[in-house]
Protein backbone atom coordinates (compact mmCIF):
# COMPACT_ATOMS: atom_id res chain seq x y z
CA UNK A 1 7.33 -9.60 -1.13
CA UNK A 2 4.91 -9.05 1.53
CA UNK A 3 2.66 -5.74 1.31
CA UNK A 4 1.01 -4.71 4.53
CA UNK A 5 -1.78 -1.41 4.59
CA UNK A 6 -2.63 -0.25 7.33
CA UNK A 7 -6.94 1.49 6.89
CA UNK A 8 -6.58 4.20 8.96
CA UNK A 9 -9.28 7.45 9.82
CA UNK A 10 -10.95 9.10 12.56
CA UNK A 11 -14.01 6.36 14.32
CA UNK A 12 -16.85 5.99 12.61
CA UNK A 13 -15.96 7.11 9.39
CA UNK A 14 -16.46 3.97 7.52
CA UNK A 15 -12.66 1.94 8.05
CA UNK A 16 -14.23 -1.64 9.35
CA UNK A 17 -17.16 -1.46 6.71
CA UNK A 18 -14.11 -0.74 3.89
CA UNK A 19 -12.10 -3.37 5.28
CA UNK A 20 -14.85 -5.88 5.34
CA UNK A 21 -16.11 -4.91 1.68
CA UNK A 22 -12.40 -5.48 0.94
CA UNK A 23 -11.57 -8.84 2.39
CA UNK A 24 -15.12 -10.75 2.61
CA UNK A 25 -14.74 -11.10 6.42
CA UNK A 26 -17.07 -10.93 9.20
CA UNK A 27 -15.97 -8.01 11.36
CA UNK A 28 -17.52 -5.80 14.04
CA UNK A 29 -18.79 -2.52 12.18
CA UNK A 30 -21.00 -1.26 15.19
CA UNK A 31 -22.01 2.27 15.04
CA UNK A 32 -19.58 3.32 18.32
CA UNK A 33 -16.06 4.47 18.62
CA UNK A 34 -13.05 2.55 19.00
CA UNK A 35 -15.55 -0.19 17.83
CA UNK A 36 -11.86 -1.51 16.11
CA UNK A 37 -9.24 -2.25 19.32
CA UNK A 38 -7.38 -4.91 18.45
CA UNK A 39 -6.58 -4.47 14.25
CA UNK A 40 -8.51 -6.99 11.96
CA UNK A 41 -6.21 -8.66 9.37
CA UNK A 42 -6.93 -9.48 5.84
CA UNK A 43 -5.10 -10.91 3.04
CA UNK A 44 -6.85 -9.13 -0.69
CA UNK A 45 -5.96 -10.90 -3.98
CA UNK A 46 -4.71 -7.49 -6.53
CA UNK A 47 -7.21 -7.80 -9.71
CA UNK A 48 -5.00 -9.20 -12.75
CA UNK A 49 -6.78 -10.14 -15.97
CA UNK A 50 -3.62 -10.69 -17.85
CA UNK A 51 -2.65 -13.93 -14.78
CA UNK A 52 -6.58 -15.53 -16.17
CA UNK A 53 -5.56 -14.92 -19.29
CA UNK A 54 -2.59 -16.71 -19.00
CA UNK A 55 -3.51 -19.72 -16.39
CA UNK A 56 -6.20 -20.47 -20.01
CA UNK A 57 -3.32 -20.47 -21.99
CA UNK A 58 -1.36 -22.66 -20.37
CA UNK A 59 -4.53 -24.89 -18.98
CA UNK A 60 -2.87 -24.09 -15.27
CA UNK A 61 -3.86 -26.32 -12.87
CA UNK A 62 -3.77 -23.22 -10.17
CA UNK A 63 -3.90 -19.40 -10.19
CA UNK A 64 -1.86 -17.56 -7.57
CA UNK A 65 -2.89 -14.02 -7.51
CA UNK A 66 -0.30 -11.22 -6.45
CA UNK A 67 -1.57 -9.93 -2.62
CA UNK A 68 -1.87 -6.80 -0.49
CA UNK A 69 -2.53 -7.54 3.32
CA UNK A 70 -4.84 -5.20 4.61
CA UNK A 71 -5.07 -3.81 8.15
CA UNK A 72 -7.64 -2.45 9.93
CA UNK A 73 -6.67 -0.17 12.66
CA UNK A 74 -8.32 1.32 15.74
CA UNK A 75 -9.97 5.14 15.32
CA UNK A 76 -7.44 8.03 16.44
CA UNK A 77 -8.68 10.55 18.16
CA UNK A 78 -6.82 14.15 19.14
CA UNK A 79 -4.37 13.84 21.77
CA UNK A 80 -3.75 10.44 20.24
CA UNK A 81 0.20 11.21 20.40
CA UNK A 82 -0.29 11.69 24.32
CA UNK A 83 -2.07 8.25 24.33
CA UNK A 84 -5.87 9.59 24.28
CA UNK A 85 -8.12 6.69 23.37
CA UNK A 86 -6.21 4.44 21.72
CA UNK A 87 -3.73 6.61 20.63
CA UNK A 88 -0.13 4.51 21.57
CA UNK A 89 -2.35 1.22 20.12
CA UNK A 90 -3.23 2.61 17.32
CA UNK A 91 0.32 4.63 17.03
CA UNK A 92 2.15 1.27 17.63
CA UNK A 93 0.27 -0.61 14.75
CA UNK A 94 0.62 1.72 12.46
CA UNK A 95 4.44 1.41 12.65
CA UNK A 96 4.24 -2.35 11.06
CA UNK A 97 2.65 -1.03 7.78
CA UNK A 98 4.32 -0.21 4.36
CA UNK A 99 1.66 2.38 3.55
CA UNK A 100 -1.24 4.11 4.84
CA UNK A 101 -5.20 4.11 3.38
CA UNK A 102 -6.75 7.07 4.99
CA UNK A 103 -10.51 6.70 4.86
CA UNK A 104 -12.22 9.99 5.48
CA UNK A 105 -15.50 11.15 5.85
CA UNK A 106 -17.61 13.02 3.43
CA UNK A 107 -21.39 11.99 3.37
CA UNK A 108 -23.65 13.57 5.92
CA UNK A 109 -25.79 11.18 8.01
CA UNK A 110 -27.54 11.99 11.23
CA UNK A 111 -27.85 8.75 12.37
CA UNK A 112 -24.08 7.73 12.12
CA UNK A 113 -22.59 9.69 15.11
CA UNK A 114 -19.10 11.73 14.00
CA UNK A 115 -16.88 11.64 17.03
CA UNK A 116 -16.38 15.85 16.46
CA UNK A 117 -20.01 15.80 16.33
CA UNK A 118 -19.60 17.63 12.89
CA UNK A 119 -18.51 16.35 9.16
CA UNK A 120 -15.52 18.45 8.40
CA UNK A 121 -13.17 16.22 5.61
CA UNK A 122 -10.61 18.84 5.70
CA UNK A 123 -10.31 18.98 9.08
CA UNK A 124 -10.43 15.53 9.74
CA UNK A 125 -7.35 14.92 7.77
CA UNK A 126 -5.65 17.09 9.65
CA UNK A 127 -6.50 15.93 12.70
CA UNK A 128 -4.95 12.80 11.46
CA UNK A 129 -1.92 14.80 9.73
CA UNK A 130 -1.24 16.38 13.24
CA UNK A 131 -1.16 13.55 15.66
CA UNK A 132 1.10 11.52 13.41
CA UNK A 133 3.21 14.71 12.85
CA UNK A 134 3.46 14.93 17.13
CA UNK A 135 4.32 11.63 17.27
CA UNK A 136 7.08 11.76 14.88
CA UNK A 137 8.50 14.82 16.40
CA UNK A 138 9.08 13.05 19.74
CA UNK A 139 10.41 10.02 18.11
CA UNK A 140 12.64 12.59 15.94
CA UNK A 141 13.78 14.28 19.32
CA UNK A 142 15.09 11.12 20.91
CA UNK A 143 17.12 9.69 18.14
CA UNK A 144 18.88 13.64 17.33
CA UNK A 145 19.48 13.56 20.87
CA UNK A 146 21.28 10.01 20.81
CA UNK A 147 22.70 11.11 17.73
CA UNK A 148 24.22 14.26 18.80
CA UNK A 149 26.02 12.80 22.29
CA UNK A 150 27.57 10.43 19.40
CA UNK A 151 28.81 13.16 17.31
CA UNK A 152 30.36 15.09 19.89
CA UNK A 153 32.19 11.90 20.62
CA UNK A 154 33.61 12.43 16.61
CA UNK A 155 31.39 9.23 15.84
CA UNK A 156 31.50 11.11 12.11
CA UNK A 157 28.75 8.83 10.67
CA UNK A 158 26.17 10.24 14.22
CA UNK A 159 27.16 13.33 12.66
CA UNK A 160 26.15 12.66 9.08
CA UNK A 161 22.65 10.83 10.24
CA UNK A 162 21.97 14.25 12.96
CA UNK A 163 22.03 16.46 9.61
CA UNK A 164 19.47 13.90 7.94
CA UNK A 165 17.28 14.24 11.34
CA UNK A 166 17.85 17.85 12.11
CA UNK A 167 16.11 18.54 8.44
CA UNK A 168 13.07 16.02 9.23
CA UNK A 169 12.70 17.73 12.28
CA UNK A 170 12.35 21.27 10.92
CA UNK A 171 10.02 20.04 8.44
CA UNK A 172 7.20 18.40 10.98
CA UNK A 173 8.07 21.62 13.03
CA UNK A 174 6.55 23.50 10.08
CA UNK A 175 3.97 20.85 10.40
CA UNK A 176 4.59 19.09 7.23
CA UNK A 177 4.07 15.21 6.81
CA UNK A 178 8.06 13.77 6.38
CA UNK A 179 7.53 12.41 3.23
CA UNK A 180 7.11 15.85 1.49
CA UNK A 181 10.82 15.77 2.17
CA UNK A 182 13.39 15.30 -0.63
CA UNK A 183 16.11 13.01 0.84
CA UNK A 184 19.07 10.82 -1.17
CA UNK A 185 18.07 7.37 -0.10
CA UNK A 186 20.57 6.40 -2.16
CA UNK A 187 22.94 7.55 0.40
CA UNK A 188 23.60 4.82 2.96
CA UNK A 189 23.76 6.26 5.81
CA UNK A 190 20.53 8.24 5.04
CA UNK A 191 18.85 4.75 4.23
CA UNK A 192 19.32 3.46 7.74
CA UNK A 193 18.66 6.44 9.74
CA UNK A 194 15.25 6.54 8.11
CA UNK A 195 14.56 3.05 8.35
CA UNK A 196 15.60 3.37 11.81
CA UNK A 197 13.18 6.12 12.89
CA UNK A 198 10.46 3.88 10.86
CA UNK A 199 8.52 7.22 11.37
CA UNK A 200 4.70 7.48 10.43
CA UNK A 201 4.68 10.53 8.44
CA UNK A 202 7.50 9.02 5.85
CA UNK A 203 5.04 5.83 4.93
CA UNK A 204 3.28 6.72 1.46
CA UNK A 205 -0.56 7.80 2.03
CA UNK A 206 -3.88 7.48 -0.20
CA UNK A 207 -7.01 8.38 0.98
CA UNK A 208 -10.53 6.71 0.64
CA UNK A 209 -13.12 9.48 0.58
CA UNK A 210 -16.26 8.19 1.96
CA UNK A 211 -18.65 9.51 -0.49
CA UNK A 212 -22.29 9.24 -0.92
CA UNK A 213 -22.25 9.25 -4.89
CA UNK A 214 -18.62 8.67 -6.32
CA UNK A 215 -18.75 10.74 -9.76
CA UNK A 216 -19.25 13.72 -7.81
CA UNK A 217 -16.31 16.45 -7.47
CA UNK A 218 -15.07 17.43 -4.18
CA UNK A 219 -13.38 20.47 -3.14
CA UNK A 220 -9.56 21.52 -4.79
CA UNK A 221 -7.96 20.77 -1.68
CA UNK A 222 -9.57 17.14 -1.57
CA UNK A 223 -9.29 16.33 -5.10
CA UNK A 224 -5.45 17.14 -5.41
CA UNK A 225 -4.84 14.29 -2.72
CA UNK A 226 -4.38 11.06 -4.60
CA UNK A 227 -7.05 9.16 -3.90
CA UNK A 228 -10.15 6.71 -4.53
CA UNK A 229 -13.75 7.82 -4.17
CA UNK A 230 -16.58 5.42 -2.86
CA UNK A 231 -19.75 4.92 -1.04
CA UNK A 232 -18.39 2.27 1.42
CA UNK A 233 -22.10 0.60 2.31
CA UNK A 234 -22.43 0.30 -1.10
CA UNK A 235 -19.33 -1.61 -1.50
CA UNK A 236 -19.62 -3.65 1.44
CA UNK A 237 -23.61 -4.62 -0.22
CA UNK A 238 -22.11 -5.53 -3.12
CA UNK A 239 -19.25 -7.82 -2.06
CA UNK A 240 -22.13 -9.54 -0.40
CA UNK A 241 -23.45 -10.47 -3.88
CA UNK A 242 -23.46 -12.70 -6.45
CA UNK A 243 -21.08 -11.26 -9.13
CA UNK A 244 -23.61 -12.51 -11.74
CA UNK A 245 -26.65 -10.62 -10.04
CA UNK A 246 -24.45 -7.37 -9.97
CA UNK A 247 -23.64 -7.70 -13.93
CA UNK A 248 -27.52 -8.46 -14.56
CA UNK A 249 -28.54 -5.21 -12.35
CA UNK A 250 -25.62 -3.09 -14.25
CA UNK A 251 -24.09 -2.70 -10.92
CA UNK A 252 -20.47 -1.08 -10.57
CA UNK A 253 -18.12 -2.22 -8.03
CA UNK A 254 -15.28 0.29 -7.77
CA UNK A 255 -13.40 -1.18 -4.79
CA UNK A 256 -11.13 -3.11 -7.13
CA UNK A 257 -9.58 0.58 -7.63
CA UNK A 258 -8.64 0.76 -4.24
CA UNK A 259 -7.05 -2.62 -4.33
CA UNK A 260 -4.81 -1.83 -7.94
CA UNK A 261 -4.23 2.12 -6.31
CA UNK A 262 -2.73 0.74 -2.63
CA UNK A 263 -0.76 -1.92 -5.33
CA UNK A 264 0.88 1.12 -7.57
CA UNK A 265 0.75 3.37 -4.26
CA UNK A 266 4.52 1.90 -2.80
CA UNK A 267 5.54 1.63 -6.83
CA UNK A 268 5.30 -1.89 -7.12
CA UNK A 269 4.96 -3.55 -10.20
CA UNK A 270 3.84 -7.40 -11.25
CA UNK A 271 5.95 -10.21 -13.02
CA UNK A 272 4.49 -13.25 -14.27
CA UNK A 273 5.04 -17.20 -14.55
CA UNK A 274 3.10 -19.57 -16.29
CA UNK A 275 3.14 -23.24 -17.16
CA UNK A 276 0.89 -26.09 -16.53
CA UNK A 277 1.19 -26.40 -12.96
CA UNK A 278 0.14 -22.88 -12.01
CA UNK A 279 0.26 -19.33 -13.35
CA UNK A 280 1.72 -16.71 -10.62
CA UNK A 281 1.38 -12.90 -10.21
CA UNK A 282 5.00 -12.27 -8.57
CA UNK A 283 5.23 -8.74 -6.62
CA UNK A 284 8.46 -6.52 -7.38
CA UNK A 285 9.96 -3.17 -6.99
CA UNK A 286 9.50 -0.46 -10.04
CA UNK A 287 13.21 -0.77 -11.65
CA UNK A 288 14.82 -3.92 -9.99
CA UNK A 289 16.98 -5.88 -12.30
CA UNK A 290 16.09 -9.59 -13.74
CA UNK A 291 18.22 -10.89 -10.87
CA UNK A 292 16.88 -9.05 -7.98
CA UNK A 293 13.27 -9.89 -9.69
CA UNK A 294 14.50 -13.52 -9.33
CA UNK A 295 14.61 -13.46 -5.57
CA UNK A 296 10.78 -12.82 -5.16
CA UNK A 297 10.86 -16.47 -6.22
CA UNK A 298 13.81 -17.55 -4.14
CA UNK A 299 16.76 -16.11 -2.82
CA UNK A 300 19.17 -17.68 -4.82
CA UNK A 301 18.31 -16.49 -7.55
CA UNK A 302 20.32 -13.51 -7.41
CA UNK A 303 23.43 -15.23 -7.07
CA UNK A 304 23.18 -18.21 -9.60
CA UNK A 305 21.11 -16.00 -11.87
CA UNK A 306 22.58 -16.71 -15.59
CA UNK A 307 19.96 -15.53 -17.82
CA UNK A 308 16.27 -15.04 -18.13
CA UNK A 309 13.73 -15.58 -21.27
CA UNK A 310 11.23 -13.03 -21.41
CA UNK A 311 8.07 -11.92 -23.13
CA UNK A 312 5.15 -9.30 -22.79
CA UNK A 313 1.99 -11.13 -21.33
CA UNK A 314 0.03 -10.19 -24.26
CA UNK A 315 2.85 -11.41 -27.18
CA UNK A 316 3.01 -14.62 -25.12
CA UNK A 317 -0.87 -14.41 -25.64
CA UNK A 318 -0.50 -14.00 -29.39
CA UNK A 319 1.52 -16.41 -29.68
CA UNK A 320 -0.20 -19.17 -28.60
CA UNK A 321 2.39 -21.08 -26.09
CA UNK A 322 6.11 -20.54 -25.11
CA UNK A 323 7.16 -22.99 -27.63
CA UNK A 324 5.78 -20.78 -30.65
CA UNK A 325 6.79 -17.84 -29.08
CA UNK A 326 10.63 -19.23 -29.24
CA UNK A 327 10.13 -20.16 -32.97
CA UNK A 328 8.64 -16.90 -34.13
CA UNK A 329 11.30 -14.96 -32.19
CA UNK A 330 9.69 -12.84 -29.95
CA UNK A 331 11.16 -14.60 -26.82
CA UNK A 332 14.23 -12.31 -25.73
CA UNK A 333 17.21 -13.68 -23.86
CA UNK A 334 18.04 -10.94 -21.02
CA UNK A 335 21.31 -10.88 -19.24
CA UNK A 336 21.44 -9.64 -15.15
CA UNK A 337 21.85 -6.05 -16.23
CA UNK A 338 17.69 -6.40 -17.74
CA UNK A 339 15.09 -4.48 -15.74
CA UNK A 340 11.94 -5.97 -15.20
CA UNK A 341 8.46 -4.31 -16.84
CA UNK A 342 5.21 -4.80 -15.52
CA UNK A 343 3.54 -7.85 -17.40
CA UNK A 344 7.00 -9.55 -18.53
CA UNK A 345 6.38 -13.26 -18.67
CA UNK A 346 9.40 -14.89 -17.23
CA UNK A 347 11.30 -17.88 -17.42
CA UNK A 348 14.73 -18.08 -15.08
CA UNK A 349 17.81 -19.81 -16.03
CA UNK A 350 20.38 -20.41 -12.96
């Protein structure tokens, strides 16, 4: 399953200097807007002691972590939903992502220029929050007005998906982000009109706040965002540095939170396989059955699924192999109607 974030914020308020402390790469963090055009790219290993663990168990000749591809977008800018700055760029790219990582602002510096000239977090986001929202409310126009030549036409399915779109639009109207809607995605016909509109305000949001020292409390209306606190320079510093020099100096690098909170953000949860070849970290949806589990590994699986042998990660542990694990009885056989739990140890049989 591919995961793609898309690091998104005002310029300047720390984005490429996250995204390099993140990924290790060498990208242009110049103190200028739109210093980002074209969005930097980078592929993040998600933190998994358990997959070590394991790989030691089973003397694994390779670890393959589970991944989150980050993407660093250009700055928007007000009157980014009329294409100011880099507003269709930036509006175009943010499209391809699963789910957003606001970085925002909070520290006061006078040497790091703040494209509103002033250091305003709450207005920020809604800066942000509105251009998105304009965007989405042209996008939402189009497709009711498509949708509504169809139904006249007693196209009764145009006439189901206008309801679906008449209630998004009313709720960006009240200038509300789409996803604080409550629709039945179970419903079919709701599914695809959504996925259709791919709209920005729907994808799932956490924000970075920018912070000089990360223990501190922010305001109520910050704090009841979900979110991640850090000093960005300071994380960029220490990804620069020897893990072994940060342990010595009692150093704390907190941008592993980020990396496990964008993870859990889209409700994902992690699967594992180990052996003596390689122990994997295998990236699935929150409630998806042992066969539909089996097709992060390969397609078939769903269809010649028979049976799967499972474990907890830390009984496997306890156990000592898979072999004494079987003989003391706590390997389970589950049938196609199991659903997968974060840290199940897995074995397929098709």
């Amino acid at each position: 399953m591919s995961l793609k974030i898309g690091i998104v914020g005002l310029p300047n308020v720390g984005k490429s200097t996250l995204f390099k402390a993140l990924t290790k790469s060498a990208v242009d963090i110049n103190n200028y807007p739109f210093c980002t055009v074209e969005p930097n790219i980078g592929i993040v290993k998600v933190p998994d002691e358990r997959l070590e663990k394991l790989a030691a168990m089973s003397h694994s000749k390779k670890i393959v972590p589970a991944i989150v591809e980050f993407v660093d977008i250009a700055g928007l800018v007000k009157g980014a939903a009329e294409g100011e700055g880099l507003g269709n760029k930036f509006l175009a790219n943010i499209r391809e992502v699963d789910a957003i990582v606001h970085v925002v602002r909070v520290f006061e510096n006078a040497n790091i220029i703040h494209v509103h000239e002033k250091v305003n977090p709450i207005s920020d986001i809604e800066t942000i929050h509105t251009e998105l929202i304009l965007a989405d409310m042209a996008t939402a126009a189009k497709v009711a007005f498509r949708l509504n030549k169809e139904a006249r036409g007693n196209n009764k399915d145009s006439a189901i998906k206008l309801e679906v779109v008449e209630k998004i639009k009313k709720t960006l109207e009240e200038g509300n982000l789409a996803n604080t809607l409550k629709l039945d995605l179970t419903d079919e016909l709701t599914k695809e009109i959504v996925r259709e509109m791919s709209l920005l305000t729907m994808k799932p949001f956490l924000f970075v706040y920018n912070v000089v020292n990360p223990d501190d409390a922010l305001s109520p209306e910050l704090e009841k965002n979900p979110h991640v606190k850090l000093d960005v320079k300071i994380e960029e510093e220490l990804s620069e540095m020897d893990p072994a020099d940060i342990e010595a100096l009692e150093l704390k690098k907190r941008i592993d939170d980020l990396v496990v909170a964008s993870y859990k953000l889209l409700d994902l949860i992690t699967f594992l396989t180990t052996g003596e070849d390689e122990s994997r970290a295998w990236t699935i949806s929150k409630g998806w059955t042992a066969p539909l589990a089996g097709t992060a590994i390969h397609t078939d699986f769903k269809e010649k699924f028979i049976r799967a042998e499972v474990i907890n990660w830390q009984k496997l542990l306890d156990a000592g192999s898979w072999s004494k694990a079987k003989e003391l009885g706590t390997l389970r056989l589950e049938g196609k109607e199991y659903v997968v739990q974060d840290g199940d140890v897995i074995e397929f049989k098709i």
